[in-house]
Protein backbone atom coordinates (compact mmCIF):
# COMPACT_ATOMS: atom_id res chain seq x y z
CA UNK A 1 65.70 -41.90 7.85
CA UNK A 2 68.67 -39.28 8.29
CA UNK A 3 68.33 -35.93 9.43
CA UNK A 4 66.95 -33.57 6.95
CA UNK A 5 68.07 -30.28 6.52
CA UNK A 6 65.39 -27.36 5.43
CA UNK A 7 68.56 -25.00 4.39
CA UNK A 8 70.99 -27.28 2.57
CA UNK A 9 70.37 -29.51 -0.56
CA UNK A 10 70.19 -33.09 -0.04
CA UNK A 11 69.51 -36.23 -2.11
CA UNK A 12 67.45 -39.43 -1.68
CA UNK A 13 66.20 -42.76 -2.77
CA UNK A 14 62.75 -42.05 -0.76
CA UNK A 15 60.65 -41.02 -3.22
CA UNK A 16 60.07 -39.19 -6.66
CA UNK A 17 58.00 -36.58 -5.06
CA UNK A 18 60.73 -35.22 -3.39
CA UNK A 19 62.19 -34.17 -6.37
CA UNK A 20 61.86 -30.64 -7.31
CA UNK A 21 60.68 -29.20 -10.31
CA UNK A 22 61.84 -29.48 -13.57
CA UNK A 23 64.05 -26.25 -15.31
CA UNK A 24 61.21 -26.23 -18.37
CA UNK A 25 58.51 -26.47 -16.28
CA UNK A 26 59.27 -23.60 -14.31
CA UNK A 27 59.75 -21.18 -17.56
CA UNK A 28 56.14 -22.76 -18.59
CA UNK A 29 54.38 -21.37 -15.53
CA UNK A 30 56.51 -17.55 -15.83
CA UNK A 31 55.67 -18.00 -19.23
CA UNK A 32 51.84 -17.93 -18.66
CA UNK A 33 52.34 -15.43 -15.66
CA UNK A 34 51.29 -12.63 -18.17
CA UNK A 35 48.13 -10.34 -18.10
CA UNK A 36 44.71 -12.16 -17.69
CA UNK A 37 43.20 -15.50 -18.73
CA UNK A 38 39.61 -16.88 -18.19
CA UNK A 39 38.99 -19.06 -15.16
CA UNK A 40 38.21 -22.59 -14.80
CA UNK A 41 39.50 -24.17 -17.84
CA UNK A 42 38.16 -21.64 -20.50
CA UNK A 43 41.75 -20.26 -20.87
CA UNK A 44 44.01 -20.78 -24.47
CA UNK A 45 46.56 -22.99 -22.25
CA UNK A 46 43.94 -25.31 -20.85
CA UNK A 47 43.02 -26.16 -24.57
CA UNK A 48 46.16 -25.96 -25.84
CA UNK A 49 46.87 -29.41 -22.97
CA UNK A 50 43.43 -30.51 -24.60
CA UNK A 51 44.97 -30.81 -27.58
CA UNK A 52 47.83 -32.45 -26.64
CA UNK A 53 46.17 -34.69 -24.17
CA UNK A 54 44.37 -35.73 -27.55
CA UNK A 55 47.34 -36.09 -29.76
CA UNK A 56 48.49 -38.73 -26.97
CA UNK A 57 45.29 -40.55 -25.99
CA UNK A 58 43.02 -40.06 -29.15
CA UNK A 59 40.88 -37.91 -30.63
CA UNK A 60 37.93 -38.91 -28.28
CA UNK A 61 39.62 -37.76 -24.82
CA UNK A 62 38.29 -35.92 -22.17
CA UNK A 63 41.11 -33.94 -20.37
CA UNK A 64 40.09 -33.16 -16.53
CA UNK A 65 43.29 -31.25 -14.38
CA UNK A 66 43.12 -31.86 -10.22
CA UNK A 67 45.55 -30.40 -8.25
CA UNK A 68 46.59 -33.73 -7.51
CA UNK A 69 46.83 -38.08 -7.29
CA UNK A 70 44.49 -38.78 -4.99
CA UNK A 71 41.73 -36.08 -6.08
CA UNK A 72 42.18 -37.19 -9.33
CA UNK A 73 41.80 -40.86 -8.47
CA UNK A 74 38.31 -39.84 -5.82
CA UNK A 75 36.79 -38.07 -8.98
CA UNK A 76 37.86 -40.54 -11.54
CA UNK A 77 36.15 -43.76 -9.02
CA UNK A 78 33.02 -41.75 -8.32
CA UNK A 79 32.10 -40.98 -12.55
CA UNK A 80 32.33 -44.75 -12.81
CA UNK A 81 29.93 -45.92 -9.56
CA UNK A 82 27.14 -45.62 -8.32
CA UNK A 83 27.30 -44.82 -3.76
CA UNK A 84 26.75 -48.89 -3.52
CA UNK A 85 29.12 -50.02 -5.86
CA UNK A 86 32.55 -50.94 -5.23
CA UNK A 87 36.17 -51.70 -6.71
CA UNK A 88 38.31 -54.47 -6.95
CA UNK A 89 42.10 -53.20 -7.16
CA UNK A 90 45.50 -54.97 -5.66
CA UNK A 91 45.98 -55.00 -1.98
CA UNK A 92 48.77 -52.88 -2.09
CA UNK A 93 47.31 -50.57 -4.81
CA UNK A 94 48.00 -46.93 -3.81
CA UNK A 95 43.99 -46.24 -3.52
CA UNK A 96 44.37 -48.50 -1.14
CA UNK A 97 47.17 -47.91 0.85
CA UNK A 98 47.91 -44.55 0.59
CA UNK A 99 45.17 -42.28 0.16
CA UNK A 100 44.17 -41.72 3.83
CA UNK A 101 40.98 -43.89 2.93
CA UNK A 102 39.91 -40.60 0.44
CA UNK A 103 38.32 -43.24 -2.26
CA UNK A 104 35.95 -45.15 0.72
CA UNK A 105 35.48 -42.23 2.97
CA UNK A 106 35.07 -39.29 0.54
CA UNK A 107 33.77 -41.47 -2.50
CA UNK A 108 31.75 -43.73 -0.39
CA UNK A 109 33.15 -46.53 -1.91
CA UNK A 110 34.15 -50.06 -0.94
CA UNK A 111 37.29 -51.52 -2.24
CA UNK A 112 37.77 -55.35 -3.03
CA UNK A 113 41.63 -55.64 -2.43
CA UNK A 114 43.60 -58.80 -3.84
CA UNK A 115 46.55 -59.76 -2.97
CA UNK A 116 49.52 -59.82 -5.26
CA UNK A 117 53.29 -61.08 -5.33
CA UNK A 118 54.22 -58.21 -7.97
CA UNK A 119 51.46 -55.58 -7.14
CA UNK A 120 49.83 -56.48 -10.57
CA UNK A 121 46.08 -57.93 -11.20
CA UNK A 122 45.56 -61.03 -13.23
CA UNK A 123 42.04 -61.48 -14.87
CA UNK A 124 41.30 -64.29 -12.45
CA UNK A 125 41.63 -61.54 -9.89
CA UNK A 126 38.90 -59.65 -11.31
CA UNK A 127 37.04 -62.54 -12.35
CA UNK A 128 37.06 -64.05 -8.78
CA UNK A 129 35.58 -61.18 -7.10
CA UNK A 130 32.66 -60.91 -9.17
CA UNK A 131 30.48 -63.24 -7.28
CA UNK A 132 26.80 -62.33 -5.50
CA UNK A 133 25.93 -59.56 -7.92
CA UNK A 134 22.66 -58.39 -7.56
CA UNK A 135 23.22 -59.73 -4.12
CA UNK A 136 22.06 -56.54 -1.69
CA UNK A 137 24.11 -57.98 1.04
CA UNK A 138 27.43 -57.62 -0.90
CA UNK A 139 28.82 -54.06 -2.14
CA UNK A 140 28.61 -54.54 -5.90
CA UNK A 141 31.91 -54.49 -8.05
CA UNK A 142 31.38 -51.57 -10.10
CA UNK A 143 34.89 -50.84 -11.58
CA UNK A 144 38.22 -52.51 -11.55
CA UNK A 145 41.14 -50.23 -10.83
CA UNK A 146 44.96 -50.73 -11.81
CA UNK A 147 48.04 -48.66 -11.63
CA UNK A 148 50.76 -48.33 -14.23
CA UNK A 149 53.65 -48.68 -13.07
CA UNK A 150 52.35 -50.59 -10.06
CA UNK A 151 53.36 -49.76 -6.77
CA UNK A 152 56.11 -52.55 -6.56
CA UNK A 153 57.29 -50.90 -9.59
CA UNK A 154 56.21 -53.73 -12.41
CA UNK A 155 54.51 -52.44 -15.78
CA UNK A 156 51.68 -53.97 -17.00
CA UNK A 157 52.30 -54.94 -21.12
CA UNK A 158 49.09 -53.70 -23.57
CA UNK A 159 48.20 -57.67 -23.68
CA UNK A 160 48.20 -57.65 -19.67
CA UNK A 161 45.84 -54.67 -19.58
CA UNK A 162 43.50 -55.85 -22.69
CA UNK A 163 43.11 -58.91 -20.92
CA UNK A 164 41.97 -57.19 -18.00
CA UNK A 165 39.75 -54.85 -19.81
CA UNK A 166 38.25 -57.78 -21.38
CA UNK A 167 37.20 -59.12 -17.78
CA UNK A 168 35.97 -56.15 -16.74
CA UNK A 169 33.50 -55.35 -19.13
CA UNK A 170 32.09 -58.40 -19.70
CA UNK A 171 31.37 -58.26 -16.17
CA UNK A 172 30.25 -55.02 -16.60
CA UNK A 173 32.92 -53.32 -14.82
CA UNK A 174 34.57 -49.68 -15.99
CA UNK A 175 38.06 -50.57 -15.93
CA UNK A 176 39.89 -47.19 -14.53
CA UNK A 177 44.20 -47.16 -14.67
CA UNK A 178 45.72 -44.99 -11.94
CA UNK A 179 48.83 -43.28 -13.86
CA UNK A 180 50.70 -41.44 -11.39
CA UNK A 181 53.70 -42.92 -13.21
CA UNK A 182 52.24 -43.64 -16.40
CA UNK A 183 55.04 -41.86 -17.64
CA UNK A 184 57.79 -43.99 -16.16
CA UNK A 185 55.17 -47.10 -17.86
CA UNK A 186 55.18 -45.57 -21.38
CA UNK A 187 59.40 -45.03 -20.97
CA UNK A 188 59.65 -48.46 -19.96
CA UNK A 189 57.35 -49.91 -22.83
CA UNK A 190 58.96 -48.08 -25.84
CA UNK A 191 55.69 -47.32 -27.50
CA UNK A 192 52.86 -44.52 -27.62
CA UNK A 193 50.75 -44.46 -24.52
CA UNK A 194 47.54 -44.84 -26.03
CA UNK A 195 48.47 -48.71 -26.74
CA UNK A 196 48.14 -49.51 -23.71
CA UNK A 197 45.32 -47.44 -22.43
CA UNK A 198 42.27 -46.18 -24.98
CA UNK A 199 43.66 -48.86 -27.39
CA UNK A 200 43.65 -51.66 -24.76
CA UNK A 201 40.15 -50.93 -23.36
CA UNK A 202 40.80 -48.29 -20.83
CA UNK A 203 37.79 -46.46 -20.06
CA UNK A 204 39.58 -43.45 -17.39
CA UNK A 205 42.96 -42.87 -16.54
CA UNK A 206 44.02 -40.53 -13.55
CA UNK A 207 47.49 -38.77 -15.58
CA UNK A 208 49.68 -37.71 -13.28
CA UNK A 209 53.19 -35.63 -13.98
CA UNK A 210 53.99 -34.45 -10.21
CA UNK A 211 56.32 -37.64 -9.92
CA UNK A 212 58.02 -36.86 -12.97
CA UNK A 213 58.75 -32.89 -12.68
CA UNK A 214 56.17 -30.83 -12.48
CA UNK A 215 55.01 -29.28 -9.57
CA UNK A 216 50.63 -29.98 -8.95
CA UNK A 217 50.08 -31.46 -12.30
CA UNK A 218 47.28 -34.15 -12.14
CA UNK A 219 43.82 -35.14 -14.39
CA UNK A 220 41.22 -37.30 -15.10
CA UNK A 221 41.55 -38.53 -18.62
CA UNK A 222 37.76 -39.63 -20.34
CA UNK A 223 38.68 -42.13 -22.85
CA UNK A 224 35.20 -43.47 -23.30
CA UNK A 225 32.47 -41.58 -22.41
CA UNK A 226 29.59 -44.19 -22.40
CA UNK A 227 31.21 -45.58 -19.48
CA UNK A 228 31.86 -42.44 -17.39
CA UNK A 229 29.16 -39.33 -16.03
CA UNK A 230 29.53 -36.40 -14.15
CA UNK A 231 33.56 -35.75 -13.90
CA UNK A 232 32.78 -32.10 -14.33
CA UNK A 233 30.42 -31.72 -11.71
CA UNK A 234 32.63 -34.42 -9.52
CA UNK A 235 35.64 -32.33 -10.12
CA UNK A 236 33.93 -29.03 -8.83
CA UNK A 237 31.70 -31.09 -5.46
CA UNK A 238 36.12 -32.70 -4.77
CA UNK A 239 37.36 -29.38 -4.39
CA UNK A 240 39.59 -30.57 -7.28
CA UNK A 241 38.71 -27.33 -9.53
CA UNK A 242 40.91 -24.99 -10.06
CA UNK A 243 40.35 -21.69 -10.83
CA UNK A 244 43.91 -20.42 -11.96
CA UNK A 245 43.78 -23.32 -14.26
CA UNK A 246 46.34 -21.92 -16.80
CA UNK A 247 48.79 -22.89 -14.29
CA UNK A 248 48.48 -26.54 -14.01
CA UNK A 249 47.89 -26.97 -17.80
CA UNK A 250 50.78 -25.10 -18.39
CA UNK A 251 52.68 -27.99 -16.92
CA UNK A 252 51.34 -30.25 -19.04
CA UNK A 253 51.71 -28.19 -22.13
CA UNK A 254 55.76 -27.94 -21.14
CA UNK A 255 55.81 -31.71 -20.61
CA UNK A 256 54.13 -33.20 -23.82
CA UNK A 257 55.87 -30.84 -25.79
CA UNK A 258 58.69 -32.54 -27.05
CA UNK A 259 58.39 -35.71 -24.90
CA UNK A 260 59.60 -33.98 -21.99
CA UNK A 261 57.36 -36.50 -20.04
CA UNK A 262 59.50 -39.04 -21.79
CA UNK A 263 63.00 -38.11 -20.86
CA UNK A 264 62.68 -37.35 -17.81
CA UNK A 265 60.66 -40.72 -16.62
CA UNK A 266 63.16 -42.70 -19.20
CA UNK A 267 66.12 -41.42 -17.46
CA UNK A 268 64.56 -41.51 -13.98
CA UNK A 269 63.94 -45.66 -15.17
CA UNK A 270 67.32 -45.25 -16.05
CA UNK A 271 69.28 -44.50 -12.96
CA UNK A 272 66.77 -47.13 -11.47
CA UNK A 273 67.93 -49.97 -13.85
CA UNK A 274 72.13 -48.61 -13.23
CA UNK A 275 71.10 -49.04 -8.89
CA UNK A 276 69.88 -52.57 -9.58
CA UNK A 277 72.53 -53.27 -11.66
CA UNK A 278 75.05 -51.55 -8.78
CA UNK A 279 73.69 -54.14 -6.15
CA UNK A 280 72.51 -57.29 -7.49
CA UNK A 281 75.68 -58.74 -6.64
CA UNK A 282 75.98 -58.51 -3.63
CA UNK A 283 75.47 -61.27 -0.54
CA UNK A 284 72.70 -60.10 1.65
CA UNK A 285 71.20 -58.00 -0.73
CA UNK A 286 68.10 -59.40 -2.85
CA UNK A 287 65.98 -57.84 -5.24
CA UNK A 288 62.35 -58.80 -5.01
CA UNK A 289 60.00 -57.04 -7.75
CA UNK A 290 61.27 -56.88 -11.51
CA UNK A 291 62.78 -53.10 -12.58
CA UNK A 292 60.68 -52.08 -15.22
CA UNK A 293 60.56 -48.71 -14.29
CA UNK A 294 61.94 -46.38 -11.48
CA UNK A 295 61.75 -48.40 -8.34
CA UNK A 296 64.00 -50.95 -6.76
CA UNK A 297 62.94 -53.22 -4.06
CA UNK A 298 65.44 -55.22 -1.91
CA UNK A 299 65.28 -57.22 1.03
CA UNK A 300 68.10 -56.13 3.26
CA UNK A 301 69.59 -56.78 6.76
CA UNK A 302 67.76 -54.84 9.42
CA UNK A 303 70.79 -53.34 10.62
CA UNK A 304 72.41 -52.49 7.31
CA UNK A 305 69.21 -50.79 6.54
CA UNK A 306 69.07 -48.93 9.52
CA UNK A 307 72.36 -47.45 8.79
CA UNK A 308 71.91 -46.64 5.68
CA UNK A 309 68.98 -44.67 6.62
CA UNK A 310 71.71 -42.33 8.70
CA UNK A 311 73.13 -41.69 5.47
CA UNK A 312 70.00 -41.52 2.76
CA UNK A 313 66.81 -40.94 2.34
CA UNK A 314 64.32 -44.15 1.85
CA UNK A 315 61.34 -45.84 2.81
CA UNK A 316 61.19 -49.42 5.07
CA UNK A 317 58.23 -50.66 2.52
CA UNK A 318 57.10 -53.77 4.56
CA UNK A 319 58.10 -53.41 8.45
CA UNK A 320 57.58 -57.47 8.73
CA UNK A 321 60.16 -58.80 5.97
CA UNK A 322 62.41 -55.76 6.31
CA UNK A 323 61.98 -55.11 2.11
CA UNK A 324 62.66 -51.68 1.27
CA UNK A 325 61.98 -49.32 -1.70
CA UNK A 326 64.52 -47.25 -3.36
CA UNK A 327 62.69 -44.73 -6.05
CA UNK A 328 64.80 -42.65 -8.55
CA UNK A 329 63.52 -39.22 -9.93
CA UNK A 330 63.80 -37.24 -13.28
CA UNK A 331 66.97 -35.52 -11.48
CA UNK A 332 68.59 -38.44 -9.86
CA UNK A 333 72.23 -38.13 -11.38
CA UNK A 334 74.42 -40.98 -11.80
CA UNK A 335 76.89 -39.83 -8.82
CA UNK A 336 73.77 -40.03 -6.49
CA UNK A 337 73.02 -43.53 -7.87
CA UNK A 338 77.37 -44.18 -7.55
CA UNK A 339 77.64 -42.53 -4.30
CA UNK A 340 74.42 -44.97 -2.91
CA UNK A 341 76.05 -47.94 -4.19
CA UNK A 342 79.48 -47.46 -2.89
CA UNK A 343 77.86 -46.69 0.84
CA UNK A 344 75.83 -50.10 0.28
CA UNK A 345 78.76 -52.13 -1.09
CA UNK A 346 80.39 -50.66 2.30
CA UNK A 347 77.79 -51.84 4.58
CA UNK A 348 77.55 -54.99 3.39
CA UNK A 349 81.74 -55.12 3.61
CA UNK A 350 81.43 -54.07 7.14
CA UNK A 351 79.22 -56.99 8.06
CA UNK A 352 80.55 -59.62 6.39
């Protein structure tokens, strides 16, 4: 990728996280920056996310903050197996593929990866790994594990993830949804988010709003508790705990609060949707995955790639087919999404 510069603002197509923090969020964590609050959750802010965290994913929910996606996704895993037990997710889920090995090495759990064309499970996916239980030979399925939006940037619809559910527990599974974009999912689906978690059979969701504009705001969400033990205690033996917790609820409290979470992941989906729309013309330039949310996906030629990478910020996402990801952010501005356009339109002029 081009130079960076640590002085100078710059923008990019690499990744949501390297957006910064959004205005509102900021005045939410001054805001609390006043006189003393208990530690460890038992603060007014912490509740007041409780409540909110509620209002969004029913009345039953357990509200967890981590300081961030992976913690929250190594806690939620562990309250839903036991140290033999194991979980079936896509190959190219991010539990998978980017967490450093944190779920198998610090959770001491197996994953059963599947591959997938659009980075989503199918119930046959689940169904077909649930073969030699009981067999002590085999690491036994314990949970299945999705995340919405997927990493190829595809949204699962409340039938997709009921149907799931439905596999999962009558295999006796805990069916867990990594959300580190369950915002840009909820944008995309133009209804609340409970319809497609508690009310589709989710048992825990990790909720993550770091992607989407605020600075270390992560949880474990509880949505049935017969399912899941110990998050609590997990939380604390993860280092996930924190003991200024006012601050990372705060976030939360600035971004449910008059769908914040909303807007910003809608427009972020947005500005994805206007880059897809910028380039799908174009000769030598094919879009792989569906945009349902904020990510794009394009095969390109190596060498327009390449250059483009002089220019902006983005990921090669599979080294063997040359397919790369462009991701959009709460403050990705149409110019940026113009300006990228125009320099790919170029490229692909000065090949032809």
């Amino acid at each position: 990728m081009g130079s960076q510069s640590t002085g100078a603002a710059w923008r990019g197509f690499a990744s949501d996280n390297y957006a910064g923090v959004h205005p509102e969020v900021l005045e939410a964590l001054s805001a609390v920056n006043v006189g003393h609050q208990s530690a460890y959750g038992d603060d007014v802010v912490t509740e007041q996310a409780r409540s909110l965290v509620r209002a969004h994913f029913g009345a039953d929910a357990e509200f967890f903050p981590v300081f961030n996606g992976t913690g929250a996704n190594v806690v939620a895993l562990q309250s839903v197996n036991q140290r033999w037990q194991s979980v079936i997710c896509a190959a190219s889920a991010h539990i998978h593929v980017d967490e450093g090995g944190a779920p198998e090495s610090v959770a001491g759990l197996k994953l059963w990866t599947v591959p997938t064309a659009d980075g989503k499970l199918r119930p046959d996916d689940v169904q077909g790994q649930c073969f030699d239980m009981e067999f002590v030979h085999r690491a036994q399925p314990g949970a299945v594990s999705i995340t919405q939006s997927s990493e190829m940037g595809t949204v699962y619809s409340p039938d997709e993830v009921s149907a799931l559910a439905e596999v999962a527990h009558a295999n006796n599974l805990a069916f867990h949804m990594d959300g580190a974009r369950l915002s840009n999912a909820a944008a995309s689906l133009h209804m609340p988010v409970r319809a497609f978690t508690v009310d589709a059979g989710v048992d825990l969701v990790s909720f993550g709003l770091t992607k989407n504009g605020a600075m270390a705001a992560e949880s474990v969400i509880v949505l049935n508790g017969d399912r899941v033990q110990g998050v609590d205690f997990l939380r604390k033996t993860s280092m996930q705990l924190a003991s200024k917790m006012r601050f990372l609820s705060a976030q939360f409290v600035a971004m449910l609060t008059d769908d914040l979470w909303l807007r910003s992941a809608g427009h972020a989906n947005a500005m994805a949707s206007r880059l897809h729309d910028g380039v799908a013309d174009l000769s030598g330039v094919t879009i792989t995955q569906s945009v349902d949310a904020n990510a794009v996906f394009v095969l390109l030629p190596e060498q327009i790639a390449s250059r483009l990478q002089e220019q902006f910020h983005f990921y090669t996402w599979d080294q063997a087919t040359g397919e790369v990801r462009w991701m959009c952010a709460w403050d990705t501005t149409e110019s940026d999404v113009d300006d990228f356009v125009a320099a790919v339109r170029g490229e692909i002029a000065s090949s032809a």
